[in-house]
C-alpha atoms as a PDB file:
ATOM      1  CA  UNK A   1     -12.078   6.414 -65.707  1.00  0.00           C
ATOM      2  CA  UNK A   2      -9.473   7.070 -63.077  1.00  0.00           C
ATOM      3  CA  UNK A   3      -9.632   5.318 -59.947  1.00  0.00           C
ATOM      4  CA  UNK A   4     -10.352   6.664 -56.533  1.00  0.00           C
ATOM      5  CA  UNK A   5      -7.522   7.188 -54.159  1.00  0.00           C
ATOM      6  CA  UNK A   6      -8.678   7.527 -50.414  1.00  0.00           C
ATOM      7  CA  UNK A   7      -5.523   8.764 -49.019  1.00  0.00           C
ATOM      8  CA  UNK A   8      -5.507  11.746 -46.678  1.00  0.00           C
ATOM      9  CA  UNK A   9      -2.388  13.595 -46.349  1.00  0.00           C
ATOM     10  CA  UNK A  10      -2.420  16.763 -44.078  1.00  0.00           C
ATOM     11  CA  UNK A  11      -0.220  19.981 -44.274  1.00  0.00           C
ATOM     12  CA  UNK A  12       1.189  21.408 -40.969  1.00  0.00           C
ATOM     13  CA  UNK A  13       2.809  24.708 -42.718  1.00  0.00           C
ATOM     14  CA  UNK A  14       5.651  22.638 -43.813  1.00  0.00           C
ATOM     15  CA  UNK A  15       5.760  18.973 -44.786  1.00  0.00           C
ATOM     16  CA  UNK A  16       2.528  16.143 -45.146  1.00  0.00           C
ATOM     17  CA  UNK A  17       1.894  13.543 -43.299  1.00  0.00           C
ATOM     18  CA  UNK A  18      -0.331  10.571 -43.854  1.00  0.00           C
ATOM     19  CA  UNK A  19      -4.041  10.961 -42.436  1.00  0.00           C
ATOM     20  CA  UNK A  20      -6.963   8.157 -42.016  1.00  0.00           C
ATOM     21  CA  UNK A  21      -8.208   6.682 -45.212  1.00  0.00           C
ATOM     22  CA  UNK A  22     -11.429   7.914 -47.068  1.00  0.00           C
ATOM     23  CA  UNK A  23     -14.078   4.765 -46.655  1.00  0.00           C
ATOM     24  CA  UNK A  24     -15.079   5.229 -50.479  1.00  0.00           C
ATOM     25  CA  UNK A  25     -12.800   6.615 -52.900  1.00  0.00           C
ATOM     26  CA  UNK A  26     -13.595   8.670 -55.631  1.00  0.00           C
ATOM     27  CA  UNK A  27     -12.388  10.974 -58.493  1.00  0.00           C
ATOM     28  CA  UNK A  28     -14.068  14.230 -58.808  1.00  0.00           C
ATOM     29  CA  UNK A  29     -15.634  14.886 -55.684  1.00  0.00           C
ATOM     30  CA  UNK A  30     -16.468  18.351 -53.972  1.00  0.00           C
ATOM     31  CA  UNK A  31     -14.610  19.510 -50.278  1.00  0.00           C
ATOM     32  CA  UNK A  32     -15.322  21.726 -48.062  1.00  0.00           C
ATOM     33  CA  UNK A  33     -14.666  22.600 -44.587  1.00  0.00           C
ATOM     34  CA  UNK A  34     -11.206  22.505 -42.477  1.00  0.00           C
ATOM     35  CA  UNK A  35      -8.494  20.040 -41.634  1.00  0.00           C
ATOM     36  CA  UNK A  36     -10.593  18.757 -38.260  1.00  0.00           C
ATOM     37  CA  UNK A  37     -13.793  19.007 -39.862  1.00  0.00           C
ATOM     38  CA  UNK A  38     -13.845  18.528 -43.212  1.00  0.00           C
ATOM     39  CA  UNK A  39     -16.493  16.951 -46.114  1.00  0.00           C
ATOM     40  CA  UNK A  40     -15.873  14.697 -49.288  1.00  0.00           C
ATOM     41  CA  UNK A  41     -18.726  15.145 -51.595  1.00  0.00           C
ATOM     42  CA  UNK A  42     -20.199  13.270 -54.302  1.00  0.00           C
ATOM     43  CA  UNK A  43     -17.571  12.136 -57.243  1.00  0.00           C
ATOM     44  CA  UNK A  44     -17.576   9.538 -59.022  1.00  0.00           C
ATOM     45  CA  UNK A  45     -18.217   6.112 -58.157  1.00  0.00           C
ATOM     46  CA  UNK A  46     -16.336   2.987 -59.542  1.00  0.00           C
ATOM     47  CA  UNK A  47     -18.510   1.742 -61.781  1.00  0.00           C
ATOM     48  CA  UNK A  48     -18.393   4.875 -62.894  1.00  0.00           C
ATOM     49  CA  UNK A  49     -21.467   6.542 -61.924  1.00  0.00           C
ATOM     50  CA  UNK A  50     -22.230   9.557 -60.243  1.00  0.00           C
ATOM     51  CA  UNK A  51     -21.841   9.175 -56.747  1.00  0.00           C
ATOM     52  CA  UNK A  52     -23.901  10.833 -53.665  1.00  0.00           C
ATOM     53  CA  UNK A  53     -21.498   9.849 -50.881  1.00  0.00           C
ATOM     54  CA  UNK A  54     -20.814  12.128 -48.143  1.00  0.00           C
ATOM     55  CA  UNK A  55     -18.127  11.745 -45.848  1.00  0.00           C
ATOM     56  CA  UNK A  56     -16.942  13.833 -42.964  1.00  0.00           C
ATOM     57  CA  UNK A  57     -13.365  14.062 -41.661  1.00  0.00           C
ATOM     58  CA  UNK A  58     -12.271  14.978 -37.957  1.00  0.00           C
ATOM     59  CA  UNK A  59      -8.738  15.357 -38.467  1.00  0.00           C
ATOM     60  CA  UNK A  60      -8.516  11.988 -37.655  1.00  0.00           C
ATOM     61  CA  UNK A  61     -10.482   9.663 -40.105  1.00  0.00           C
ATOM     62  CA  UNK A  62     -13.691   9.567 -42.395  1.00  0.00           C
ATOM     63  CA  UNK A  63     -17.034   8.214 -41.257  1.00  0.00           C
ATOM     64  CA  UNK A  64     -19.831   8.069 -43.985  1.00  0.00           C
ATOM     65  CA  UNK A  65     -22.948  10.114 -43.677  1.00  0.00           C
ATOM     66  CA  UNK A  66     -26.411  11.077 -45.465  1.00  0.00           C
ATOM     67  CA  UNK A  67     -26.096  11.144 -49.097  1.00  0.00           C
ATOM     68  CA  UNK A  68     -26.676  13.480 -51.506  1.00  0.00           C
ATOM     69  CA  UNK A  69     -30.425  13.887 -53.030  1.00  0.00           C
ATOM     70  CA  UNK A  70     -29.186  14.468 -56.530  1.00  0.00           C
ATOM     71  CA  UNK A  71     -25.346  12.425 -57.331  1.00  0.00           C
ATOM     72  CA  UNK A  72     -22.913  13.803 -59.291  1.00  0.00           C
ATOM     73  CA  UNK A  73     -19.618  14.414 -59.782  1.00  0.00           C
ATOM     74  CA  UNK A  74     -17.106  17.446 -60.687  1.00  0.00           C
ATOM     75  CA  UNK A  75     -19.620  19.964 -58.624  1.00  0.00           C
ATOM     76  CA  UNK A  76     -18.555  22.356 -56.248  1.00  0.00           C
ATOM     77  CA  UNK A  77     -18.189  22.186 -52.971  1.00  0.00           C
ATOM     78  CA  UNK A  78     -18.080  25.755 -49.998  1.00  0.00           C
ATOM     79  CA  UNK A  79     -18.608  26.193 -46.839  1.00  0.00           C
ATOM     80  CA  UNK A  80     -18.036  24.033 -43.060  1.00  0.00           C
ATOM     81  CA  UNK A  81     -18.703  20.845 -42.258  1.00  0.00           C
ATOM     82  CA  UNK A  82     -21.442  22.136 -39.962  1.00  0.00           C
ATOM     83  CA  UNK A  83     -22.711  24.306 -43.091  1.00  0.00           C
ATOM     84  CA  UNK A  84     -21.845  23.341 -46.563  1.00  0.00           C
ATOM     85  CA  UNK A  85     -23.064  23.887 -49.801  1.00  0.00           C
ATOM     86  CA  UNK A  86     -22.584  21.576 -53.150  1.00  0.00           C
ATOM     87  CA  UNK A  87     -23.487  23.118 -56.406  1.00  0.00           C
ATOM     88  CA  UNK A  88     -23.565  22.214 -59.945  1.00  0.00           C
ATOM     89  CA  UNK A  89     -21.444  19.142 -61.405  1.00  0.00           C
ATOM     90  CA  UNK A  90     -22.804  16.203 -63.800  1.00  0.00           C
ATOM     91  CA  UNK A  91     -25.693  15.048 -62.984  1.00  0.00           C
ATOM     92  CA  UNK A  92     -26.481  12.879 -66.000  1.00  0.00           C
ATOM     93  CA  UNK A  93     -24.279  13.934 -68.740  1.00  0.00           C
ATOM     94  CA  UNK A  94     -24.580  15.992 -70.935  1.00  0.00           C
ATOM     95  CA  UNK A  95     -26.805  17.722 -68.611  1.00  0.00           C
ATOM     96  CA  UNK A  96     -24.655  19.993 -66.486  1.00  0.00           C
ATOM     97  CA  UNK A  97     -26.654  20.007 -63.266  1.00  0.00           C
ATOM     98  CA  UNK A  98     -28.045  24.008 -61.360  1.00  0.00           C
ATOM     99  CA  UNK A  99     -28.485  22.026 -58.350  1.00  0.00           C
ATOM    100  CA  UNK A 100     -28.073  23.431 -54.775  1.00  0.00           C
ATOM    101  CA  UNK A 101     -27.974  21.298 -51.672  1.00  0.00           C
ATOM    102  CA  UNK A 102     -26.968  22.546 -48.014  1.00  0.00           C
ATOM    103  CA  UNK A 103     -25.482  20.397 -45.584  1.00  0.00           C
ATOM    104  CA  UNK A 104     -26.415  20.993 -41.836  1.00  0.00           C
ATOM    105  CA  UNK A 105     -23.909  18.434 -40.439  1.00  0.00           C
ATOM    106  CA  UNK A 106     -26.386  15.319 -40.699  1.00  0.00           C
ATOM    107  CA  UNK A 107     -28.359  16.099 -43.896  1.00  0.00           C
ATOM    108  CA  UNK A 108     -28.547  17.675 -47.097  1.00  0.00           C
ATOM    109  CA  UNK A 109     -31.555  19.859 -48.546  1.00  0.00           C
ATOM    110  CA  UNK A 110     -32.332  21.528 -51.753  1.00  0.00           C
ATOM    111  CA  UNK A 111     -31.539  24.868 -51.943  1.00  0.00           C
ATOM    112  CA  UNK A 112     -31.953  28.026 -55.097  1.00  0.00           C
ATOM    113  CA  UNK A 113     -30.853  26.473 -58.342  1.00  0.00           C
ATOM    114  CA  UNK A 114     -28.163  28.713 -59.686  1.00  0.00           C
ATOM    115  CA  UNK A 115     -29.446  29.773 -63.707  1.00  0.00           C
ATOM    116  CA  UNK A 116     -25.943  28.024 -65.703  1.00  0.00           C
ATOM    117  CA  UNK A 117     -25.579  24.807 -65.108  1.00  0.00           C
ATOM    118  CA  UNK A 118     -21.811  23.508 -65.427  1.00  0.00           C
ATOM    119  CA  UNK A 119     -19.052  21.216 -64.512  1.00  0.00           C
ATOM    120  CA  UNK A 120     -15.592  21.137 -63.346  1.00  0.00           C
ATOM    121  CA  UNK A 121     -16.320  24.541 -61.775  1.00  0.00           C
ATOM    122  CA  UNK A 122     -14.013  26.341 -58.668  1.00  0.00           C
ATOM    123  CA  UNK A 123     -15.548  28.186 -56.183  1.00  0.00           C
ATOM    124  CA  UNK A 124     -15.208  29.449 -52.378  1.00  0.00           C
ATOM    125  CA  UNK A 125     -17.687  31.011 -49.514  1.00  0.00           C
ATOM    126  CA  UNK A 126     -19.756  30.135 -47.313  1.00  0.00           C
ATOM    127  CA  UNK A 127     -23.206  28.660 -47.202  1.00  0.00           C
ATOM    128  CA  UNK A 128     -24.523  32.166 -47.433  1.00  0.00           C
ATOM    129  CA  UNK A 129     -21.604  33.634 -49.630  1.00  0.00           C
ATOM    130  CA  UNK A 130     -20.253  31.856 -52.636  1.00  0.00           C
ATOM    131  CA  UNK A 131     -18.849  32.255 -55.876  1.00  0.00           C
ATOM    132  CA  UNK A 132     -18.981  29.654 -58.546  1.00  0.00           C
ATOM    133  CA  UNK A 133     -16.198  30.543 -61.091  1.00  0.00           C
ATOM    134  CA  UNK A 134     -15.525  29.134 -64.804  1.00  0.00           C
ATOM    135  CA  UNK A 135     -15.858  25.361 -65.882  1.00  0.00           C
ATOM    136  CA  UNK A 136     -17.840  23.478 -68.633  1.00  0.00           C
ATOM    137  CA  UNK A 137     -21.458  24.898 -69.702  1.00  0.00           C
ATOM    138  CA  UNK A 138     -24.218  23.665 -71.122  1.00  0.00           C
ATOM    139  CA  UNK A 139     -24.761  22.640 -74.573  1.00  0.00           C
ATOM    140  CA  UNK A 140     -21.772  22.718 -76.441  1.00  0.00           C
ATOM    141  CA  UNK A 141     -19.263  21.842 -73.206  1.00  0.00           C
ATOM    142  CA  UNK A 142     -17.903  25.397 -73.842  1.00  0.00           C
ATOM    143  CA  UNK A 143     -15.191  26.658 -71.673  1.00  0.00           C
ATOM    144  CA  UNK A 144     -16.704  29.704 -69.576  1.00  0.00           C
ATOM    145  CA  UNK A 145     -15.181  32.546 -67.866  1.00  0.00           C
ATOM    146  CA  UNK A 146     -18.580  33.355 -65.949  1.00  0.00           C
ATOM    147  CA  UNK A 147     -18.916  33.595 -62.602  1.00  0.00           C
ATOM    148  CA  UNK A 148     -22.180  33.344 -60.489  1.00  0.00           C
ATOM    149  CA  UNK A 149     -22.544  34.837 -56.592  1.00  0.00           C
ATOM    150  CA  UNK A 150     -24.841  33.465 -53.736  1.00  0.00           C
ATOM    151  CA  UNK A 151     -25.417  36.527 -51.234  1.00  0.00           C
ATOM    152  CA  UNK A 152     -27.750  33.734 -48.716  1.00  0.00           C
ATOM    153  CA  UNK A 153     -31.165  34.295 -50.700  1.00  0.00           C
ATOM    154  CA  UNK A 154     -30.413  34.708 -54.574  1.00  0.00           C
ATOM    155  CA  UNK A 155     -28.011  34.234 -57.033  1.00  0.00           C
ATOM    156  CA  UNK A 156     -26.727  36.542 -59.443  1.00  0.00           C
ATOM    157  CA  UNK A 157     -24.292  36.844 -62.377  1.00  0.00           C
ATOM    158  CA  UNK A 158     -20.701  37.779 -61.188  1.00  0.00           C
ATOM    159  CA  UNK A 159     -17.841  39.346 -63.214  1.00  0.00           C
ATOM    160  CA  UNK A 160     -16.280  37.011 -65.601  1.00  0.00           C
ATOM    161  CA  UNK A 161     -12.614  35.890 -64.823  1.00  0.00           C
ATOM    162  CA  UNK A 162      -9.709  37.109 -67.250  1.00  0.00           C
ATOM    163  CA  UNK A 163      -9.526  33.463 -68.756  1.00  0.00           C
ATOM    164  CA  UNK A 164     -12.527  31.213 -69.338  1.00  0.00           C
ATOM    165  CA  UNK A 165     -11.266  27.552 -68.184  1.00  0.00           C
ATOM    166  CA  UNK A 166     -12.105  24.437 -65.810  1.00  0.00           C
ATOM    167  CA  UNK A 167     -10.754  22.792 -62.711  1.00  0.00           C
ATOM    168  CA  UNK A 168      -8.699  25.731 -61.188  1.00  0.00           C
ATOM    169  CA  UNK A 169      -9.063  26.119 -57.531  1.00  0.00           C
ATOM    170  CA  UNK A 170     -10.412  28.812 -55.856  1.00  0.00           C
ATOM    171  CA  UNK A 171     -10.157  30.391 -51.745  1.00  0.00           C
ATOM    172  CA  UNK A 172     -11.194  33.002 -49.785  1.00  0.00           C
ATOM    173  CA  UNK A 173     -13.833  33.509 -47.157  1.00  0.00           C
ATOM    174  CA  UNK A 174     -16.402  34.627 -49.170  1.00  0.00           C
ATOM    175  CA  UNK A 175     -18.070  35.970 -52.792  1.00  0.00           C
ATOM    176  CA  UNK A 176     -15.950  39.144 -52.297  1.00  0.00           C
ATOM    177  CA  UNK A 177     -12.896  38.176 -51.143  1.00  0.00           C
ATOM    178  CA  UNK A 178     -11.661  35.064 -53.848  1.00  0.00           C
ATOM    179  CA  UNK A 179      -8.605  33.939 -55.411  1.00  0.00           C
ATOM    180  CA  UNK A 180      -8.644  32.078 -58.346  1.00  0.00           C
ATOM    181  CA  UNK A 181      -6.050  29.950 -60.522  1.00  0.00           C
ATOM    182  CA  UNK A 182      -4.917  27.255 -62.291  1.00  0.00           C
ATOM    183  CA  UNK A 183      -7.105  24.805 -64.432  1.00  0.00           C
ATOM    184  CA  UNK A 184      -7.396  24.031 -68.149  1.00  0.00           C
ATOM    185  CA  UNK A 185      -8.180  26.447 -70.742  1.00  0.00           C
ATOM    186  CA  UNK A 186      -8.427  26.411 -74.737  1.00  0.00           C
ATOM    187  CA  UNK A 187      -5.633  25.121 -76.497  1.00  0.00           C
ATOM    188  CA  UNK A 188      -2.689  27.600 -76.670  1.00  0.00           C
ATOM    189  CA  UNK A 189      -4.428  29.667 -74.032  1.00  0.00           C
ATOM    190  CA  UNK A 190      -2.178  30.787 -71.075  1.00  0.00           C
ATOM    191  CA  UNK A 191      -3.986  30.363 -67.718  1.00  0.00           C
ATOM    192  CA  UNK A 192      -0.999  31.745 -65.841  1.00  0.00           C
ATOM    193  CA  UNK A 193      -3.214  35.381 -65.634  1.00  0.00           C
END
């Protein structure tokens, strides 16, 4: 299991420089929000289990706050600090978790299950507009290419992504406005696309 780092380093449009230190570090874990308000969610733990840590970052340093209800690890993590969402991610391996939680700035609540539960997913939005693109499914740890979309009340299926693969990164502001690249796919398989 790799260990958890909890350095911050920060990008000013042209070189990094060394932030505050994460209280708990962990491998895996979900983000979301900006560089002056920004969450680390879930991940793994060091023992290593599934972790339900939340931390917020000011652009400053990390203070802990309310866990997750369900821990895991390699989920995905969209919106603000103030208004996040964490989907998906390992629950309890090999069950690839649907869950939904929503982060008001103090708490987290369940929200709509998506329908395929996965790991190592990307994804980008907002609490009321998010894609969840690619990343390990449910039985067979197959590599998907599926994407699912969260318009604030449902989800639905989404176009599937030229290459099916796992931890590539995704942006944008919302479900229709992404970017997607990088991660692993099949052996010999290109992800450059």
């Amino acid at each position: 299991t790799p260990a958890g780092i909890t350095d911050t380093a920060e990008f000013n449009g042209s070189g990094w420089t060394t932030s505050g230190s994460m209280g708990d570090g962990r491998p895996y874990i979900g983000s979301a929000g900006t560089q002056t308000a920004g969450l680390a969610i879930g991940g793994l733990d060091s023992s290593p289990n599934r972790s339900a840590k939340t931390e917020e970052y000011n652009g400053t340093s990390w203070s802990e706050q309310n866990d997750l209800s369900n821990a895991r690890g390699q989920g995905v993590g969209t919106g603000l600090q103030t208004a996040g969402m964490y989907t998906t991610g390992d629950a309890n391996p090999p069950d690839y978790s649907t869950y939904v939680e929503n982060y008001d700035g103090t708490s987290w609540t369940n929200g709509t299950a998506n329908s395929l539960g996965r790991r190592v997913g990307s994804g980008n939005g907002t609490q009321t507009s998010t894609i969840i693109i690619g990343g390990n499914i449910n039985p067979s740890d197959a590599l998907t290419a599926l994407t699912e979309e969260w318009n604030g009340s449902s989800w639905s299926s989404g176009g599937s992504v030229n290459t099916a693969r796992k931890g590539g990164m995704a942006a944008g502001a919302s479900q229709d406005s992404s970017v997607f690249f990088g991660g692993t796919a099949a052996p010999g398989v290109s992800t450059a696309t």
